[in-house]
N, C-alpha and C. Protein backbone atom coordinates (compact mmCIF):
# COMPACT_ATOMS: atom_id res chain seq x y z
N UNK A 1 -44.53 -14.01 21.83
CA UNK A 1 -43.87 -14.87 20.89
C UNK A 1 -42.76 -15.60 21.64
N UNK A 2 -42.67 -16.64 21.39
CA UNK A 2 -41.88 -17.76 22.32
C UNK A 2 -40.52 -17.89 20.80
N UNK A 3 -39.35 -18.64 21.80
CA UNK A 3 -38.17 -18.68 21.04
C UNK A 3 -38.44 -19.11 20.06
N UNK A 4 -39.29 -20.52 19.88
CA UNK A 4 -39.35 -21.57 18.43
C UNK A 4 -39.96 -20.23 17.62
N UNK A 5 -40.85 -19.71 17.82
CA UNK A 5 -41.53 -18.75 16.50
C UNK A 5 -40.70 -17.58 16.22
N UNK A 6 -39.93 -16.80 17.47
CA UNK A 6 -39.17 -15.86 16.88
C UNK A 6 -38.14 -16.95 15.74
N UNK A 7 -37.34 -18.16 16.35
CA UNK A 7 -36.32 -18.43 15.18
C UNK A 7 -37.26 -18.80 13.78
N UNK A 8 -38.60 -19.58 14.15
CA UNK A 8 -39.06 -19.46 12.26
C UNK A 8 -39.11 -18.56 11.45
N UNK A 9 -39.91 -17.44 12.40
CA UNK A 9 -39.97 -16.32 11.82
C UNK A 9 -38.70 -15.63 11.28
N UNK A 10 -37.57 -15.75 12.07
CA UNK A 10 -36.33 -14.95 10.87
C UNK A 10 -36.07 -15.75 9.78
N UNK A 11 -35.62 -17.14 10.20
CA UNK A 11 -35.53 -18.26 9.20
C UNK A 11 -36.32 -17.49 7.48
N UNK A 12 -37.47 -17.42 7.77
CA UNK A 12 -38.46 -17.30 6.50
C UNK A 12 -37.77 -15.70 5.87
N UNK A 13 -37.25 -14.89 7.10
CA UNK A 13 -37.16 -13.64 6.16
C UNK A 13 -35.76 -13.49 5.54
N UNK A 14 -34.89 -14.46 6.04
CA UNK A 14 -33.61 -14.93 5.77
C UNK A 14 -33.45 -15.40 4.12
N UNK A 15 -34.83 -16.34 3.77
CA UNK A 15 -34.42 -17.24 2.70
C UNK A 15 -34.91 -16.22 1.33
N UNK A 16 -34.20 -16.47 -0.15
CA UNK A 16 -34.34 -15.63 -1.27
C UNK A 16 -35.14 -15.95 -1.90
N UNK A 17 -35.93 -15.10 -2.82
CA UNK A 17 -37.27 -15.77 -3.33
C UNK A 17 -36.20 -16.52 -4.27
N UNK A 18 -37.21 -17.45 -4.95
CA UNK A 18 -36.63 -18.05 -5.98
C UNK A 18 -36.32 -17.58 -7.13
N UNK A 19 -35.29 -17.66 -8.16
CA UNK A 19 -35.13 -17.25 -9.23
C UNK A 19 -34.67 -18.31 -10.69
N UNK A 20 -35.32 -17.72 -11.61
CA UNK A 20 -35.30 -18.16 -12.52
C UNK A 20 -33.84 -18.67 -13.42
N UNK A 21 -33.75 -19.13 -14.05
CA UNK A 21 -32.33 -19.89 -14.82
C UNK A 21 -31.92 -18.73 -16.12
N UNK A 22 -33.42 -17.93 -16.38
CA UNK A 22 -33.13 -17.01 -17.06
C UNK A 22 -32.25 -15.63 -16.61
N UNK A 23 -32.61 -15.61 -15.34
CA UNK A 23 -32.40 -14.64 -14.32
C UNK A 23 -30.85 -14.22 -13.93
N UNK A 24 -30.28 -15.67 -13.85
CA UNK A 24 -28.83 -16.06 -13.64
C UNK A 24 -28.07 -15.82 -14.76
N UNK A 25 -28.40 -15.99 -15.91
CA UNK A 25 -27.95 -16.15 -17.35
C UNK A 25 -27.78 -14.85 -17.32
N UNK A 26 -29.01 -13.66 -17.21
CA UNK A 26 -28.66 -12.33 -17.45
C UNK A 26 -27.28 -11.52 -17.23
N UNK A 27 -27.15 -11.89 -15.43
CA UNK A 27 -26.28 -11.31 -15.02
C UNK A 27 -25.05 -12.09 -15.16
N UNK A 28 -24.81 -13.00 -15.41
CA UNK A 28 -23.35 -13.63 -16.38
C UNK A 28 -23.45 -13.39 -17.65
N UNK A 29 -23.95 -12.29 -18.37
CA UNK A 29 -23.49 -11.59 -19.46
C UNK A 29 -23.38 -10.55 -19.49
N UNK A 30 -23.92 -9.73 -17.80
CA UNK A 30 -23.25 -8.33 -17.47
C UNK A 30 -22.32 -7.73 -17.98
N UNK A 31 -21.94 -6.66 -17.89
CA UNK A 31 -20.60 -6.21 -17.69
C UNK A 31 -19.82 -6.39 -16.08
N UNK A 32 -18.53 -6.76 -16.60
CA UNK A 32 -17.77 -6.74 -15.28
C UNK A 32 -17.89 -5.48 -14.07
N UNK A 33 -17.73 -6.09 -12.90
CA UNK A 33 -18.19 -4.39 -11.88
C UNK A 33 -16.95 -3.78 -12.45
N UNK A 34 -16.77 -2.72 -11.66
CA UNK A 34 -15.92 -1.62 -12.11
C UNK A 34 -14.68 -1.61 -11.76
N UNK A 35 -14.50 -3.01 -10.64
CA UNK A 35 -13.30 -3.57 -10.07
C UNK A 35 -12.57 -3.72 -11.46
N UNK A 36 -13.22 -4.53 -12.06
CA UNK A 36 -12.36 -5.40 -13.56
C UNK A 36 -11.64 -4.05 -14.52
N UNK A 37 -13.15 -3.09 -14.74
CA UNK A 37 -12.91 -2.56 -15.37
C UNK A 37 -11.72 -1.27 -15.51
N UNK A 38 -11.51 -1.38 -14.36
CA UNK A 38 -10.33 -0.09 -14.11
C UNK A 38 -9.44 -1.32 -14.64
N UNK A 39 -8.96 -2.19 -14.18
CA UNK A 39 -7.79 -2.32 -14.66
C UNK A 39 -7.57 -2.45 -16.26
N UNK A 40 -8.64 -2.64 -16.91
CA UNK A 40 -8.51 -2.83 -18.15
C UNK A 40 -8.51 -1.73 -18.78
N UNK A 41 -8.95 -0.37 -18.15
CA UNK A 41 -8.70 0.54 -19.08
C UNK A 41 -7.18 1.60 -18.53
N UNK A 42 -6.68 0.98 -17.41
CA UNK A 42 -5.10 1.56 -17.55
C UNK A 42 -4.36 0.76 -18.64
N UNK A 43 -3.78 1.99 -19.49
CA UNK A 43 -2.85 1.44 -20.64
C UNK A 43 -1.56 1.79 -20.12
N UNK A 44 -0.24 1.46 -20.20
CA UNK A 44 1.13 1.74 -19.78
C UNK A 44 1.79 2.76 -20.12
N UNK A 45 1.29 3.03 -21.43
CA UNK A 45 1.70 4.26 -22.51
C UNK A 45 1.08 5.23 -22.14
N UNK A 46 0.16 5.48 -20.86
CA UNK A 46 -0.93 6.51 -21.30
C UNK A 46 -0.11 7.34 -19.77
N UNK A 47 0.86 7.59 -19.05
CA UNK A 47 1.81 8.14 -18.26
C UNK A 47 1.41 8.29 -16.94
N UNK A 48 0.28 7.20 -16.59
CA UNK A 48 -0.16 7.42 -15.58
C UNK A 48 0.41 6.74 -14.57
N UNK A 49 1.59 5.49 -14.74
CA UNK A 49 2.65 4.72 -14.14
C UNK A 49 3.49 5.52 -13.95
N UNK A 50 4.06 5.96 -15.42
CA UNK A 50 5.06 7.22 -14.64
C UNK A 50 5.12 8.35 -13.58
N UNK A 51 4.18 8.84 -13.47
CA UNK A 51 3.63 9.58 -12.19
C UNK A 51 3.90 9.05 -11.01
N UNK A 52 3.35 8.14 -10.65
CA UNK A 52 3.20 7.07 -9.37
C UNK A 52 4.54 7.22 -8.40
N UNK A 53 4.28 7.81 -8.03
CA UNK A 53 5.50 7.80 -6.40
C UNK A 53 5.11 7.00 -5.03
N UNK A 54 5.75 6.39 -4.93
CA UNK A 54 5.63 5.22 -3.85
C UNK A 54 6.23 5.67 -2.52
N UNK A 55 5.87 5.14 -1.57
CA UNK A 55 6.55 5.93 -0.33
C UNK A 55 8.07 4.93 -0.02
N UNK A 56 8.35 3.88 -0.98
CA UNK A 56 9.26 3.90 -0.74
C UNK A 56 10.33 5.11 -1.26
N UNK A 57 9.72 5.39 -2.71
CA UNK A 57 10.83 6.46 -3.32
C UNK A 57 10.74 7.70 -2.64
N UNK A 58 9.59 7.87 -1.74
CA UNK A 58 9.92 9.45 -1.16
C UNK A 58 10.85 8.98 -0.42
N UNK A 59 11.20 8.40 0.78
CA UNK A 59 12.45 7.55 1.31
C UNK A 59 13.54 7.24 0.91
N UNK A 60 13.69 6.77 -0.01
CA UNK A 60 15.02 6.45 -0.65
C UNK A 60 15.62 8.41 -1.68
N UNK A 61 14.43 9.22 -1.58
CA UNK A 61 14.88 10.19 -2.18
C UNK A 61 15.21 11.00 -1.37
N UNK A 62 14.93 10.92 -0.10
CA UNK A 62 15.25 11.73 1.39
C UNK A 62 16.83 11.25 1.42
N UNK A 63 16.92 9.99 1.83
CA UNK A 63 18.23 9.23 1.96
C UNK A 63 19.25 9.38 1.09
N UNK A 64 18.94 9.91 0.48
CA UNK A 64 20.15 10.67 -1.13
C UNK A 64 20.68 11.50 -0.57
N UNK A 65 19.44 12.47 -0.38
CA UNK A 65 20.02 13.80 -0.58
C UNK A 65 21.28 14.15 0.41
N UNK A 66 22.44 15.14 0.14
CA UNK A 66 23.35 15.49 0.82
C UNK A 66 23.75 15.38 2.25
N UNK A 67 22.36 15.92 3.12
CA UNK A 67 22.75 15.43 4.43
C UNK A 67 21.95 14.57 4.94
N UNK A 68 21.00 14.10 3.95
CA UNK A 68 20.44 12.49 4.79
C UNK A 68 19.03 13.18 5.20
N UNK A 69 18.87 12.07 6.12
CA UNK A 69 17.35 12.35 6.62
C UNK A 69 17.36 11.66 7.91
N UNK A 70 16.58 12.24 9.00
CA UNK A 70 16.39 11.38 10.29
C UNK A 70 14.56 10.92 10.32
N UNK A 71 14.68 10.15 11.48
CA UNK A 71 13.53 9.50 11.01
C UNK A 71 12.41 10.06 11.27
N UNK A 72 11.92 11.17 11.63
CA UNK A 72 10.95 12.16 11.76
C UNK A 72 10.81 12.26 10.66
N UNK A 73 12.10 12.45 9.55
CA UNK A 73 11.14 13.24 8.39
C UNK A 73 10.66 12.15 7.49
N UNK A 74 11.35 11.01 7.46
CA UNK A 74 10.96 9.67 6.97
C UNK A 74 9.71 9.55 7.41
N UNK A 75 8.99 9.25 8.63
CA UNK A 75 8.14 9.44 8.99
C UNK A 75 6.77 10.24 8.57
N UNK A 76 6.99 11.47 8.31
CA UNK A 76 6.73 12.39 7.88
C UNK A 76 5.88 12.33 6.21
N UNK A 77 7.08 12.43 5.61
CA UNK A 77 6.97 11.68 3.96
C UNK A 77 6.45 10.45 3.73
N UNK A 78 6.33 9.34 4.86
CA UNK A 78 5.47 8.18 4.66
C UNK A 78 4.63 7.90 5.15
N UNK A 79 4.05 8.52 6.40
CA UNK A 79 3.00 8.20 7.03
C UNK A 79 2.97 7.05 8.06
N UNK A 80 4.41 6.43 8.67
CA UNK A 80 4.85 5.50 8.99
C UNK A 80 4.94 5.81 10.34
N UNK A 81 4.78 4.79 11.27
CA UNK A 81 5.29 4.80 12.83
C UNK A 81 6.79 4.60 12.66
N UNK A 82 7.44 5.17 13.70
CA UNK A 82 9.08 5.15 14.01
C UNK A 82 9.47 3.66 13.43
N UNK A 83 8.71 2.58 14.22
CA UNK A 83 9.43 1.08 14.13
C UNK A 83 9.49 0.61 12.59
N UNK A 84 8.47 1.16 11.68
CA UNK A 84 8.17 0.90 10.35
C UNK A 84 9.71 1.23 9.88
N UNK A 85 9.47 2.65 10.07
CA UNK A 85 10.41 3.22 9.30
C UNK A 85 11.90 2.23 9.80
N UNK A 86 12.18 2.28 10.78
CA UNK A 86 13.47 1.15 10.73
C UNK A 86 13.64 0.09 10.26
N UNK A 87 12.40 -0.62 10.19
CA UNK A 87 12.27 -2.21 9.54
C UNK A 87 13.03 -1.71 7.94
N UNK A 88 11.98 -0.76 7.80
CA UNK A 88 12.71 -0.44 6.25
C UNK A 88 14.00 -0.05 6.05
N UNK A 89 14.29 0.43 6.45
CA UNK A 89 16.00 1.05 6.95
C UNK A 89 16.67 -0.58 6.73
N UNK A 90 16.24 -1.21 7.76
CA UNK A 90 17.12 -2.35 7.58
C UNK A 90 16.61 -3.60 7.09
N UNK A 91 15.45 -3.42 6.80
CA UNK A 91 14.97 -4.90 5.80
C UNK A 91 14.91 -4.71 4.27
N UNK A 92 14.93 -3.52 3.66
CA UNK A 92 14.57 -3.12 1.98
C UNK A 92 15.48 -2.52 2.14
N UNK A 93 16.08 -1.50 2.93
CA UNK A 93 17.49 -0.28 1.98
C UNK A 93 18.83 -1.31 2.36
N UNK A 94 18.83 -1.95 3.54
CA UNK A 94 20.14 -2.64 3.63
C UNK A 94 19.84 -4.49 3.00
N UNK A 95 18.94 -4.54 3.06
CA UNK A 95 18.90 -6.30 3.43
C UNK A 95 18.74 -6.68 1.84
N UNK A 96 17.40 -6.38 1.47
CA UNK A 96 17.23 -6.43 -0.09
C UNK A 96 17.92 -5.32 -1.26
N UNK A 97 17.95 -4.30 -0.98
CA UNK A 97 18.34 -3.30 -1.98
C UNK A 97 20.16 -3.54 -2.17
N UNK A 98 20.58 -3.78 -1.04
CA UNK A 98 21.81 -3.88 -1.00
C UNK A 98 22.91 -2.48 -0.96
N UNK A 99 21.55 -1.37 -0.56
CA UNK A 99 22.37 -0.55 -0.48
C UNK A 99 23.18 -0.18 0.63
N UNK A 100 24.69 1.10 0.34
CA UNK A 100 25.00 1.65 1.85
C UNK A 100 24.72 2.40 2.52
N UNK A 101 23.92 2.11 3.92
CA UNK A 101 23.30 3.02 4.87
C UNK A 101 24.40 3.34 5.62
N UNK A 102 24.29 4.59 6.00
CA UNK A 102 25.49 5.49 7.34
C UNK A 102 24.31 6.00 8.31
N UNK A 103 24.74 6.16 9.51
CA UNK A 103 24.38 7.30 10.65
C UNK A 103 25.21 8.15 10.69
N UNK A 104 25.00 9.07 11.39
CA UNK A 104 25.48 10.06 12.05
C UNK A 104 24.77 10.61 12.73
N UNK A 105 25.46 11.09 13.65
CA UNK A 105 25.08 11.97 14.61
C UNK A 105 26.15 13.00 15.32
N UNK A 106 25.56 14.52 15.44
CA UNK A 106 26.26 15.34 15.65
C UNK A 106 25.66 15.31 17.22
N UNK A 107 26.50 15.93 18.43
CA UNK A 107 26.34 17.06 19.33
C UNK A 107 24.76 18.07 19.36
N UNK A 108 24.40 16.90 19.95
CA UNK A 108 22.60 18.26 20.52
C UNK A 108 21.80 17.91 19.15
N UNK A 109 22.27 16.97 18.22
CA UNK A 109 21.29 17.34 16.75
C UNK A 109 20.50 15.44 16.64
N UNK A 110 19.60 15.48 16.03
CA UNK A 110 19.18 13.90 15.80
C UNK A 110 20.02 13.41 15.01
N UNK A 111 19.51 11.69 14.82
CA UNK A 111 20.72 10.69 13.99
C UNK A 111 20.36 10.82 12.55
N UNK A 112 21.30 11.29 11.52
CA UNK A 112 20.40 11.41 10.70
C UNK A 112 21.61 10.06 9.39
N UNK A 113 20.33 9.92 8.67
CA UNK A 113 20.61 8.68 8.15
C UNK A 113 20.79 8.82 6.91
N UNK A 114 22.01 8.15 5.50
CA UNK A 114 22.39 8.83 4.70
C UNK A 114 22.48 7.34 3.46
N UNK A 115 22.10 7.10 2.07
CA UNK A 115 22.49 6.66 1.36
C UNK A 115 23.72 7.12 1.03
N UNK A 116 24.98 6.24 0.76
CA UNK A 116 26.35 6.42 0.24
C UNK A 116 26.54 5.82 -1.06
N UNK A 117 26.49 7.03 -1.66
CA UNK A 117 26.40 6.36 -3.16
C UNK A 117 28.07 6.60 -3.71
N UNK A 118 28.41 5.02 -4.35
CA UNK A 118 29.43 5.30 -5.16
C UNK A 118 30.10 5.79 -6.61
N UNK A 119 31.45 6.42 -6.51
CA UNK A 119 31.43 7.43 -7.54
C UNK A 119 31.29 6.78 -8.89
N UNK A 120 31.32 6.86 -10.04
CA UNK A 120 31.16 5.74 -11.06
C UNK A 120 30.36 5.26 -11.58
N UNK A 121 29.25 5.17 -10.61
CA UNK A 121 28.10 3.99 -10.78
C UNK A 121 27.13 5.30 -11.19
């Protein structure tokens, strides 16, 4: 078999049989795939939003707590490479959120990183 007949030959197994106008009609009165349909059957009321923990909030709930968090454990809790985790540090907790970030660092221990929340609020 020479090139011209191998390319006819796929050509022909390439093309769709023909179909009918009835054929088309059917499946535009389908039901939607199941893409559509999930979203239509989450209701707001039904507490399945409330659940939902985001890896930003495991992060920002590390960064609360009393002595902070370094970025291993950020890491850790998000599934994030080191550089991620800083972008966030300083593009969403300082840049957009507007919150106050601290370091510290002790003697022999990692930097560990702290939301400063004020009293009042």
């Amino acid at each position: 078999m020479n090139a011209i007949e191998a390319r006819v030959s796929t050509q022909t197994k390439r093309t769709k049989p023909a179909t009918s106008a009835k054929s088309d009609k059917s499946k535009a009165t389908e039901k939607p795939s199941s893409r559509h349909t999930v979203a239509t059957k989450l209701d707001p009321s039904d507490g399945l939003h409330a659940a939902r923990v985001t890896k930003h909030d495991r992060i920002l709930t590390l960064l609360r707590r009393r002595d902070g968090a370094t970025i291993a454990d950020m890491m850790e809790a998000s599934g994030w490479q080191q550089h991620s985790v800083r972008g966030f540090l300083a593009g969403t907790v300082k840049k957009k959120l507007g919150l106050a970030l601290t370091s510290s660092k002790t003697a022999g221990e990692l930097r560990r990183y702290h939301i400063v929340t004020k009293r009042g609020r």
